[in-house]
Protein backbone atom coordinates (compact mmCIF):
# COMPACT_ATOMS: atom_id res chain seq x y z
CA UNK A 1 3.25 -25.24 -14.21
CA UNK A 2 0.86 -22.29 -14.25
CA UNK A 3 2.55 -18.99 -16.05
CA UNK A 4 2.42 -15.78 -13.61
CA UNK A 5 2.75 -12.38 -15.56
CA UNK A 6 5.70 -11.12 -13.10
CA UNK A 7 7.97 -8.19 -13.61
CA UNK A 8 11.74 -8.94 -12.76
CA UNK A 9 13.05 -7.23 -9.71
CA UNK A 10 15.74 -4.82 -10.27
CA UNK A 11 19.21 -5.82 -8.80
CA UNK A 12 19.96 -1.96 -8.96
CA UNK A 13 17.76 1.19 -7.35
CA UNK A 14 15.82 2.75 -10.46
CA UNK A 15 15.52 6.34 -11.23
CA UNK A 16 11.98 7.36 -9.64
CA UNK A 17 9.07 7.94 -11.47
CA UNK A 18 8.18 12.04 -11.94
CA UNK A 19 5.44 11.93 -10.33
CA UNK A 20 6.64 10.30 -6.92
CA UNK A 21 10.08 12.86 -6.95
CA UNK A 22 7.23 15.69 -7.39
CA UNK A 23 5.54 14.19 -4.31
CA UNK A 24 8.52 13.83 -2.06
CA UNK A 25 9.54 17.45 -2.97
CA UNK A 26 5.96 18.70 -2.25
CA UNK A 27 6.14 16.77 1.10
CA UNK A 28 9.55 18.40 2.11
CA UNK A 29 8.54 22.01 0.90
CA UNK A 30 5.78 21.68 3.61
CA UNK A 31 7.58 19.82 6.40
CA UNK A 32 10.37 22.80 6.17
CA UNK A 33 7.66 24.96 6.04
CA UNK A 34 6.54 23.63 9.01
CA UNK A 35 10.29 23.62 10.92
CA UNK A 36 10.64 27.00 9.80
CA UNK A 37 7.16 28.22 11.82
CA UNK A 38 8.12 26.05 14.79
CA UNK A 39 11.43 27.37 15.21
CA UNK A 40 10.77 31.10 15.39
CA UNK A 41 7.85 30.08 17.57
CA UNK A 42 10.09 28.42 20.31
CA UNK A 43 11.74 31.51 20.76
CA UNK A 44 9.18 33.60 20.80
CA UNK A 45 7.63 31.70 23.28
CA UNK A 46 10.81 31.59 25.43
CA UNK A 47 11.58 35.55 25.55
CA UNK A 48 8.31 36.25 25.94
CA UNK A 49 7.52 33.61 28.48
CA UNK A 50 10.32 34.15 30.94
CA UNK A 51 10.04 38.19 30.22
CA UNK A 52 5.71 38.26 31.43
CA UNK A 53 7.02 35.22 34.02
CA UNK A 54 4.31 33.16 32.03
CA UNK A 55 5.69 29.32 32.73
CA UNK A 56 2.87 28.35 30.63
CA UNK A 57 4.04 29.73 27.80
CA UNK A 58 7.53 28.57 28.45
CA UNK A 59 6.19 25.07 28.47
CA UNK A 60 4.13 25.58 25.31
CA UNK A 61 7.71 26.48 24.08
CA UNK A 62 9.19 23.45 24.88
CA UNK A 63 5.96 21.28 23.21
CA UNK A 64 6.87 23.38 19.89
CA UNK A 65 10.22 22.26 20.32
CA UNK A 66 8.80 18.96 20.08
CA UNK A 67 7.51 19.57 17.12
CA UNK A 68 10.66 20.12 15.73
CA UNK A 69 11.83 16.71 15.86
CA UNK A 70 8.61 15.20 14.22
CA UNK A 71 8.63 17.58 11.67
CA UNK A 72 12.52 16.11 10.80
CA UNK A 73 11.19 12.82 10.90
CA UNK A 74 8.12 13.68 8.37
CA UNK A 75 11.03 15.28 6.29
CA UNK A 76 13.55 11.82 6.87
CA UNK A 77 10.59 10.06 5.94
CA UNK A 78 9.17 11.91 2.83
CA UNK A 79 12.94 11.42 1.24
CA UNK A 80 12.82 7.56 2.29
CA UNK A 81 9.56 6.70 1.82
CA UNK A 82 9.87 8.08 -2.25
CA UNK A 83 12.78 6.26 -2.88
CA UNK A 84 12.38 3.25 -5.51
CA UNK A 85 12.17 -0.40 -5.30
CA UNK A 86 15.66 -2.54 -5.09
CA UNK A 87 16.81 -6.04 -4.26
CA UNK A 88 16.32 -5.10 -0.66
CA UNK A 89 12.91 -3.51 -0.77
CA UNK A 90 11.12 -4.81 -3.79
CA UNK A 91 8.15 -3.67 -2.94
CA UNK A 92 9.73 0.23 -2.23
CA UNK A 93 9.71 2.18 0.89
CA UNK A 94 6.15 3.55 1.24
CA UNK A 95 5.92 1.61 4.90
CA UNK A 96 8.65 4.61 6.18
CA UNK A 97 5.63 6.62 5.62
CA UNK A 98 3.37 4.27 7.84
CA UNK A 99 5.94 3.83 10.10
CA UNK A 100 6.40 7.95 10.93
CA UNK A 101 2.20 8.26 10.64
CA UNK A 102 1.78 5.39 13.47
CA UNK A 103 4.15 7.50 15.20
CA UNK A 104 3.29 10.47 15.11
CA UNK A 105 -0.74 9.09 16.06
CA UNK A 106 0.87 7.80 19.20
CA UNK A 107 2.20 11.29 19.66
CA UNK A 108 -0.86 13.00 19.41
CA UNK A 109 -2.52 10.24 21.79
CA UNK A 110 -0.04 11.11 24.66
CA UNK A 111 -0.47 15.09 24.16
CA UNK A 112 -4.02 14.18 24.20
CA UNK A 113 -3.71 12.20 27.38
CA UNK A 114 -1.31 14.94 28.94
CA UNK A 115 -3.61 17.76 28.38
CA UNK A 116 -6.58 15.48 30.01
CA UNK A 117 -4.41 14.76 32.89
CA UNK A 118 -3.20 18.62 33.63
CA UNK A 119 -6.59 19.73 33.16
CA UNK A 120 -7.63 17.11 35.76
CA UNK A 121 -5.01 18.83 38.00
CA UNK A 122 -5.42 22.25 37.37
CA UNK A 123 -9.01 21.58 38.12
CA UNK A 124 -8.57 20.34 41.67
CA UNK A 125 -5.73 23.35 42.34
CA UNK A 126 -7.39 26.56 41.11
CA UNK A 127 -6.16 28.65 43.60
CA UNK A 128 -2.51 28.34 42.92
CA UNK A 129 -2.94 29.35 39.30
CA UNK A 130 -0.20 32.33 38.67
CA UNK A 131 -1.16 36.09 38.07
CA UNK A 132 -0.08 36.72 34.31
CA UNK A 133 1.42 39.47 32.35
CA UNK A 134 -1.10 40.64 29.49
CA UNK A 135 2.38 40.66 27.22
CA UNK A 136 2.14 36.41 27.57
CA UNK A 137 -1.62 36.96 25.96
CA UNK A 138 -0.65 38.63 22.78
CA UNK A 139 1.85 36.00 22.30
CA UNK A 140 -0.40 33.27 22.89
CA UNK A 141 -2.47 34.46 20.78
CA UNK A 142 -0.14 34.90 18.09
CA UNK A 143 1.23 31.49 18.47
CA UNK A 144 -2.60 30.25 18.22
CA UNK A 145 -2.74 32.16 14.42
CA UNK A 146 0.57 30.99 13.39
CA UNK A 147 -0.73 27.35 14.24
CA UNK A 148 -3.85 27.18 13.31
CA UNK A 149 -2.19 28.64 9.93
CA UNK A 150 0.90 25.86 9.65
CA UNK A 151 -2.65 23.59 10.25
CA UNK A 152 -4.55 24.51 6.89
CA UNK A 153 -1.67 24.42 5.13
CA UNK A 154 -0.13 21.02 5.94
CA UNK A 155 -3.15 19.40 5.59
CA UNK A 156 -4.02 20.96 2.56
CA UNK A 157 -0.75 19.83 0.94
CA UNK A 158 -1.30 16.30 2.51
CA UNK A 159 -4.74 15.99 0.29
CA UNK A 160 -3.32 17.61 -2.68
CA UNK A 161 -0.26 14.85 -2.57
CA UNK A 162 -1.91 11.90 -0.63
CA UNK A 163 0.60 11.67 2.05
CA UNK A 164 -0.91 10.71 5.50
CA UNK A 165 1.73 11.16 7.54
CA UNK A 166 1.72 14.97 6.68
CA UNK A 167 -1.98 14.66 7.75
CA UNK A 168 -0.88 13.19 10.91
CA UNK A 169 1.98 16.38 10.67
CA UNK A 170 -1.09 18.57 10.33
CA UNK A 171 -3.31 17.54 13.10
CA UNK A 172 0.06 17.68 14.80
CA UNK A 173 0.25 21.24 14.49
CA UNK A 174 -3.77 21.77 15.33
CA UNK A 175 -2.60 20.33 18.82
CA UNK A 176 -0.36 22.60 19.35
CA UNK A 177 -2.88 25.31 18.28
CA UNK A 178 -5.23 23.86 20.96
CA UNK A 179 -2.38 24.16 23.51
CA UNK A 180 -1.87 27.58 22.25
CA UNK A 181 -5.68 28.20 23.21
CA UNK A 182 -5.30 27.13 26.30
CA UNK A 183 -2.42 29.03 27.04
CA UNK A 184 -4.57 32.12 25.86
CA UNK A 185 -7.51 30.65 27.57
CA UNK A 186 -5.66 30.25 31.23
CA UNK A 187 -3.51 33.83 30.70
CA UNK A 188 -7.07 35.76 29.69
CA UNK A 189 -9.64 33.50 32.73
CA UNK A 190 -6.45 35.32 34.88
CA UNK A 191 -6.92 38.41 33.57
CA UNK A 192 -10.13 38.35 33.55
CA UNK A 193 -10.82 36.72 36.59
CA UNK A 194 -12.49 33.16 35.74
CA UNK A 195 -9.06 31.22 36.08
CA UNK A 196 -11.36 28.02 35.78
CA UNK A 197 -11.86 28.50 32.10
CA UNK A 198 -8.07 26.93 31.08
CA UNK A 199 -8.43 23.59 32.39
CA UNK A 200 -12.09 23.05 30.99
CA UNK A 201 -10.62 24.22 27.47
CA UNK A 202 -7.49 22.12 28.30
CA UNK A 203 -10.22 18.80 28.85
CA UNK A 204 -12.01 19.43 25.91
CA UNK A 205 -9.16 19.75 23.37
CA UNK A 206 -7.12 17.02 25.04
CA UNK A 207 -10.42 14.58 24.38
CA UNK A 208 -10.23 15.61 20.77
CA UNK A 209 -6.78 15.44 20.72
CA UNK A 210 -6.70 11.80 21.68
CA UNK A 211 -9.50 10.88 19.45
CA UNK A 212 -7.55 11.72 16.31
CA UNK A 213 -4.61 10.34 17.50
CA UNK A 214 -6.34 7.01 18.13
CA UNK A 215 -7.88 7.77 14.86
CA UNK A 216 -4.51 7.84 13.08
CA UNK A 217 -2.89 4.62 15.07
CA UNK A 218 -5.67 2.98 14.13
CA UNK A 219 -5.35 3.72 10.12
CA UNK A 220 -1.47 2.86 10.12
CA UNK A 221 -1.93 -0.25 12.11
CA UNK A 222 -4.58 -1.37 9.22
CA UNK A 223 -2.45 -0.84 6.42
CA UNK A 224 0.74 -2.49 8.31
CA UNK A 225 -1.58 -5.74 8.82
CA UNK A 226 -2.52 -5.38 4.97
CA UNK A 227 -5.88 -4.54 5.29
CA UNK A 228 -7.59 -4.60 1.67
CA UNK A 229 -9.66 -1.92 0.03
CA UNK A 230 -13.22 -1.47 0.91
CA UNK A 231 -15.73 -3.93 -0.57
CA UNK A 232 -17.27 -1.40 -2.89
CA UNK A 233 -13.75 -0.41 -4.42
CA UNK A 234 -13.19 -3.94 -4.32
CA UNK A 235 -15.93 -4.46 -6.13
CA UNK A 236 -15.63 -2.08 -8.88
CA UNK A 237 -11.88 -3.68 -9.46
CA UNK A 238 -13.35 -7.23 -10.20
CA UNK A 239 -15.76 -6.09 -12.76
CA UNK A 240 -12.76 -4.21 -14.64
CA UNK A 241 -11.17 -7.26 -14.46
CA UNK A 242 -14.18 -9.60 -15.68
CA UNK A 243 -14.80 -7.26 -18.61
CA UNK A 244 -11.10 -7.85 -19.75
CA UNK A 245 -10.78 -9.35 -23.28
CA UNK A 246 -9.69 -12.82 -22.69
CA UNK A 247 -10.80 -12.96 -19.25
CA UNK A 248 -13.53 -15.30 -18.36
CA UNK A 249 -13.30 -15.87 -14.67
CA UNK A 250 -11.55 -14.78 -11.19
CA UNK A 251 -11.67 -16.29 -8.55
CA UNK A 252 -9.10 -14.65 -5.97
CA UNK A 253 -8.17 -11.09 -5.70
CA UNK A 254 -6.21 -9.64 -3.00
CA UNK A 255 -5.15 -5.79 -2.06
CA UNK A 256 -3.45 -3.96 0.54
CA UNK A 257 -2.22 -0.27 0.65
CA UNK A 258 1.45 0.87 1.05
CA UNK A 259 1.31 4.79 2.09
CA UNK A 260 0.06 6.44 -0.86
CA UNK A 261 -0.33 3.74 -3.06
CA UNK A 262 -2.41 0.66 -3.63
CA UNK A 263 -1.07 -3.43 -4.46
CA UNK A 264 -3.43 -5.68 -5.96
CA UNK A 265 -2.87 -9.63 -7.62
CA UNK A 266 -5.26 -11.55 -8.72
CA UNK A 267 -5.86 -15.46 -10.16
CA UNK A 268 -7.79 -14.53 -13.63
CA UNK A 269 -9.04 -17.95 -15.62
CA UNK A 270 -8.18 -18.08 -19.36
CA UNK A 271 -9.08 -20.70 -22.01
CA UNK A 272 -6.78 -23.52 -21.20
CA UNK A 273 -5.28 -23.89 -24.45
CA UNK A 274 -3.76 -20.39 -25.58
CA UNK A 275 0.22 -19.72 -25.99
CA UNK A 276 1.86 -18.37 -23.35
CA UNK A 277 2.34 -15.31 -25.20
CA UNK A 278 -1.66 -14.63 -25.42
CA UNK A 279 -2.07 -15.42 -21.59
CA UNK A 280 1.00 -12.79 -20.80
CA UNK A 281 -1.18 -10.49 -23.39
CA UNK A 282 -4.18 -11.27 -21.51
CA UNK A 283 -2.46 -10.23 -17.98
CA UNK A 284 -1.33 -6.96 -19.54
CA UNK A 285 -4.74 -5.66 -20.62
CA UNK A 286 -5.97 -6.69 -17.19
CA UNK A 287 -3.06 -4.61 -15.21
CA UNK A 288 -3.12 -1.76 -17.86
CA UNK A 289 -7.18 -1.72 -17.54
CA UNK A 290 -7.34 -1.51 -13.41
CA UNK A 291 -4.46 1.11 -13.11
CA UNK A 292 -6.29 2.98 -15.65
CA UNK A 293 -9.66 2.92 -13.65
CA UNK A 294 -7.26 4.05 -10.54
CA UNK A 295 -4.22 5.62 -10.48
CA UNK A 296 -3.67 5.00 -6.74
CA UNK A 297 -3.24 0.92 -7.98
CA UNK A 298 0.94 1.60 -8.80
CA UNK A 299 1.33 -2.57 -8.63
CA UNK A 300 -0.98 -5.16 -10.25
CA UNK A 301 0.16 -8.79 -10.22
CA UNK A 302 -1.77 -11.15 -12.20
CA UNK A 303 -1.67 -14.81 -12.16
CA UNK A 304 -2.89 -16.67 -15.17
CA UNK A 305 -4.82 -19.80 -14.36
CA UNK A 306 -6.46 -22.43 -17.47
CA UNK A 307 -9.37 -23.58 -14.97
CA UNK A 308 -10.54 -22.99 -11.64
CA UNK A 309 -7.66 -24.50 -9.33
CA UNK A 310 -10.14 -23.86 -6.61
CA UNK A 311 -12.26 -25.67 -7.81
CA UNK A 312 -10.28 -29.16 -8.05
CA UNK A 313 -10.72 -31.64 -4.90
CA UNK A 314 -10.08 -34.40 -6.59
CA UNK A 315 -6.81 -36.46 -5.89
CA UNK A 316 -4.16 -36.87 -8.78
CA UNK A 317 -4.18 -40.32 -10.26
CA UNK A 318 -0.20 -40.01 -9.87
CA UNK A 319 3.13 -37.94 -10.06
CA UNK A 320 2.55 -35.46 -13.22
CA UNK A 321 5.03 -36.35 -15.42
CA UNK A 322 7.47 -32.96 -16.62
CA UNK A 323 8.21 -31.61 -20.06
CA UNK A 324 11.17 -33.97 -20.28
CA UNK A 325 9.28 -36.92 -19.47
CA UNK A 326 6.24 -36.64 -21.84
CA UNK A 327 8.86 -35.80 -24.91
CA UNK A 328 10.68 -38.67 -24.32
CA UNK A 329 7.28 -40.40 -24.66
CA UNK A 330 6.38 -38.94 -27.72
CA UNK A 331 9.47 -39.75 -29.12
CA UNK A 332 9.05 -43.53 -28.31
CA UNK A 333 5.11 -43.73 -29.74
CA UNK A 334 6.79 -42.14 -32.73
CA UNK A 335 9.46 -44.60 -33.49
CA UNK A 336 9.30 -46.83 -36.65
CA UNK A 337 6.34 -44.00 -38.12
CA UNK A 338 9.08 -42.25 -40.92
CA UNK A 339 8.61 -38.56 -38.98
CA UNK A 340 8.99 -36.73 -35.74
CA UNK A 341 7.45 -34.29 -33.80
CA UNK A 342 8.82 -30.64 -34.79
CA UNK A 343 6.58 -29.35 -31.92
CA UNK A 344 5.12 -30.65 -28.32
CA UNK A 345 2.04 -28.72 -26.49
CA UNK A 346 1.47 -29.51 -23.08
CA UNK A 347 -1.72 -28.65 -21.04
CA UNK A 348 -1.71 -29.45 -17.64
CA UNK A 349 -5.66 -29.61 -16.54
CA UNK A 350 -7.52 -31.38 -14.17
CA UNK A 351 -4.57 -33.07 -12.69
CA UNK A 352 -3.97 -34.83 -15.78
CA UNK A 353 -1.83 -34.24 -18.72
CA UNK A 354 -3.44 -33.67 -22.76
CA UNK A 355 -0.62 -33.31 -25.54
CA UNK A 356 -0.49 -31.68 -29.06
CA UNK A 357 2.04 -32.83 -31.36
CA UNK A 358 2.73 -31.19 -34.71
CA UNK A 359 4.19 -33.57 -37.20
CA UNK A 360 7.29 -32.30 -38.82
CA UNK A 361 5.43 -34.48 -42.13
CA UNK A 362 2.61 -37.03 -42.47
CA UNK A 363 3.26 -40.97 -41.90
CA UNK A 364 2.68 -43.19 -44.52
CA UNK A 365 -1.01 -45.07 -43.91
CA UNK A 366 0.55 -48.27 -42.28
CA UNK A 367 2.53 -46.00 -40.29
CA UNK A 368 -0.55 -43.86 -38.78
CA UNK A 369 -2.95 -47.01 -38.21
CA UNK A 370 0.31 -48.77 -36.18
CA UNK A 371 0.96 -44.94 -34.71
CA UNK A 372 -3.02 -45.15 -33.61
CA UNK A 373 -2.84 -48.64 -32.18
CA UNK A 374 -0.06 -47.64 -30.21
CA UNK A 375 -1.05 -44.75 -28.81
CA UNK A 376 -4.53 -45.49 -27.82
CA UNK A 377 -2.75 -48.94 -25.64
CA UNK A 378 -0.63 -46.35 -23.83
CA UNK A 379 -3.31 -44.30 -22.71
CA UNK A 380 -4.93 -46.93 -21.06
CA UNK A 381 -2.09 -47.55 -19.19
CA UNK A 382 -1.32 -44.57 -17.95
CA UNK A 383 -4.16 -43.14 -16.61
CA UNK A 384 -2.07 -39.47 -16.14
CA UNK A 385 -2.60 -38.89 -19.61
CA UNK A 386 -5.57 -37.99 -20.98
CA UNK A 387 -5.33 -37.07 -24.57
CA UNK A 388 -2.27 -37.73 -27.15
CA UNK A 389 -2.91 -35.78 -30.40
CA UNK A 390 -1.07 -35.72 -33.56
CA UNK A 391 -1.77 -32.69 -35.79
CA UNK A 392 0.93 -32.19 -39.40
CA UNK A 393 1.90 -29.21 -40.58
CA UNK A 394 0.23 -28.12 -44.40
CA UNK A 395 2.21 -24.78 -44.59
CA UNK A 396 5.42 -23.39 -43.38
């Protein structure tokens, strides 16, 4: 059986690292940040709406108060999404994260799509476009600073903490800053007289719109189906890897993001006959080494292999035969020889089985020529084994 360097799951949640409870706190500071803005918006919007008679506006109010409930699901998810492994989620909770970015894309897609579709309409119906108060403009316009602000800032604190769904938050806001233009844009064309200019604005930002939110869908739906890194990242990893003490070949690696953070395993080849102990030492250096060359890589599972398993085609000449099976052997070749074996090494390669055997003391000359004879009839019959070695101990 092949050793696996694997860390045991905890049965109990674990107190989160510093750096991911700094995260989730950045990521809630923003996204009530965010509520905060949206909230005296929406009733801005409404006073001043139904006071000019400005039904756009009032609208516009109502797609803020949208935003409301996404924002509470960016916050539901920043607290989730940070919370540690346990015996239910052993890999953690960073697909919450996806979950509320693929989400929030598809939200931004159907804004997109509605702004295309009332532009469309608007378009075709310019004459019944309502006469404005200028009072509806000024707010408009205010509502376009105050989003285009809450814009910059949430994706700024996305980048500085590497949390997409507050990018999706972000771009979330810049669509309502769009629809804020176009309110402005439809309540100054009225004033103005060019009542045509809302809907093209409203065609052109809903086309945008859409793009990013296709752009976002597209992202979460790639890490949900485990997509790995790109090749040159990829790339870089396996040459860490390779350049491992103790390392001299790999011939799988695998990756696949989870929100912020990156898994990786990989089948490493070692010389076939180390300890246990030196492989698991081996698989160490390898995990310490890649999270070293990037910090995004939080979970590296290495599997130690003593040859190329991909490599063998060949059919087994028979069953393997287990620990139990080959000591009980030993112990039979050894019979009549004055010792016993103090230690058994077993290396499984190539389908077929070699043993070490440390002498607890040396036979006696007629003992060793009969233990030779023995031995060398058995492995001819039993073409599982390759190799039967006897090795005695000088020194304690």
């Amino acid at each position: 059986m092949k050793p696996t360097a694997v860390t045991p799951l905890p049965s109990k949640p674990l107190e989160r690292p510093a750096d991911e409870v700094a995260r989730a706190r950045g990521i809630q500071r923003a996204t009530l940040v965010a509520v905060a803005t949206n909230a005296m918006l929406a009733i801005g919007q409404v006073v001043i709406g139904l006071f000019a008679g400005a039904f756009s506006l009032v609208a516009d109010a109502a797609h803020t108060l949208s935003d409301l409930v996404t924002d509470l699901l960016v916050l539901f998810a920043g607290r989730r999404g940070a919370d540690p492994a346990d015996t239910n989620h052993p890999y953690g909770h960073g697909r919450v994260e996806t979950a509320t970015t693929l989400l929030l894309g598809l939200v931004l897609g159907g804004v997109g799509v509605g702004f295309l579709w009332s532009s469309g309409l608007r378009l075709q119906n310019l004459s019944q476009l309502p006469t404005l108060h200028p009072a509806a403009l000024g707010m408009a316009l205010l509502t376009l600073a105050a989003k285009e602000g809450l814009f910059r800032f949430t994706l700024a604190a996305s980048r500085r903490l590497k949390a997409p769904m507050l990018e999706a938050n972000a771009w979330h806001a810049r669509s309502d800053a769009a629809s804020s233009l176009v309110v402005a844009a439809g309540i100054g064309g009225s004033l103005a007289g060019y009542p045509f200019l809302e809907p093209l604005a409203a065609a052109v930002v809903g086309f945008l719109i859409l793009h990013m939110g296709v752009r976002l869908v597209r992202s979460s739906v790639r890490e949900l189906i485990d997509t790995g890194l790109p090749s040159e990242q990829l790339k870089e990893i396996r040459r860490i890897i390779l350049e491992t003490p103790g390392v001299i070949g790999l011939h799988e690696l695998r990756t696949r993001r989870m929100a912020d953070r990156v898994l990786c395993d990989a089948h490493i080849q070692v010389a076939p006959r180390i300890t246990v102990s030196e492989g698991h030492r081996v698989s160490d250096a390898v995990f310490l080494r890649v999270r070293d060359a990037f910090p995004e890589v939080r979970d590296v599972l290495v599997h130690i292999d003593p040859e190329d398993d991909g490599e063998l085609q060949v059919v087994p000449p028979g069953p393997i035969p287990e620990r139990a099976e080959v000591v009980a052997t030993i112990t039979d070749l050894l019979d009549g020889c004055g010792t016993h074996a103090s230690r058994v090494q077993i290396h499984y390669l190539g389908h077929r089985v070699d043993v070490d055997v440390i002498l607890a003391a040396e036979p006696a000359a007629q003992s060793l020529s009969r233990l030779r004879r023995v031995t060398d009839a058995w492995l001819k019959a039993h073409p599982r084994y390759r190799s039967i070695e006897y090795f005695v101990r000088l020194a304690p």
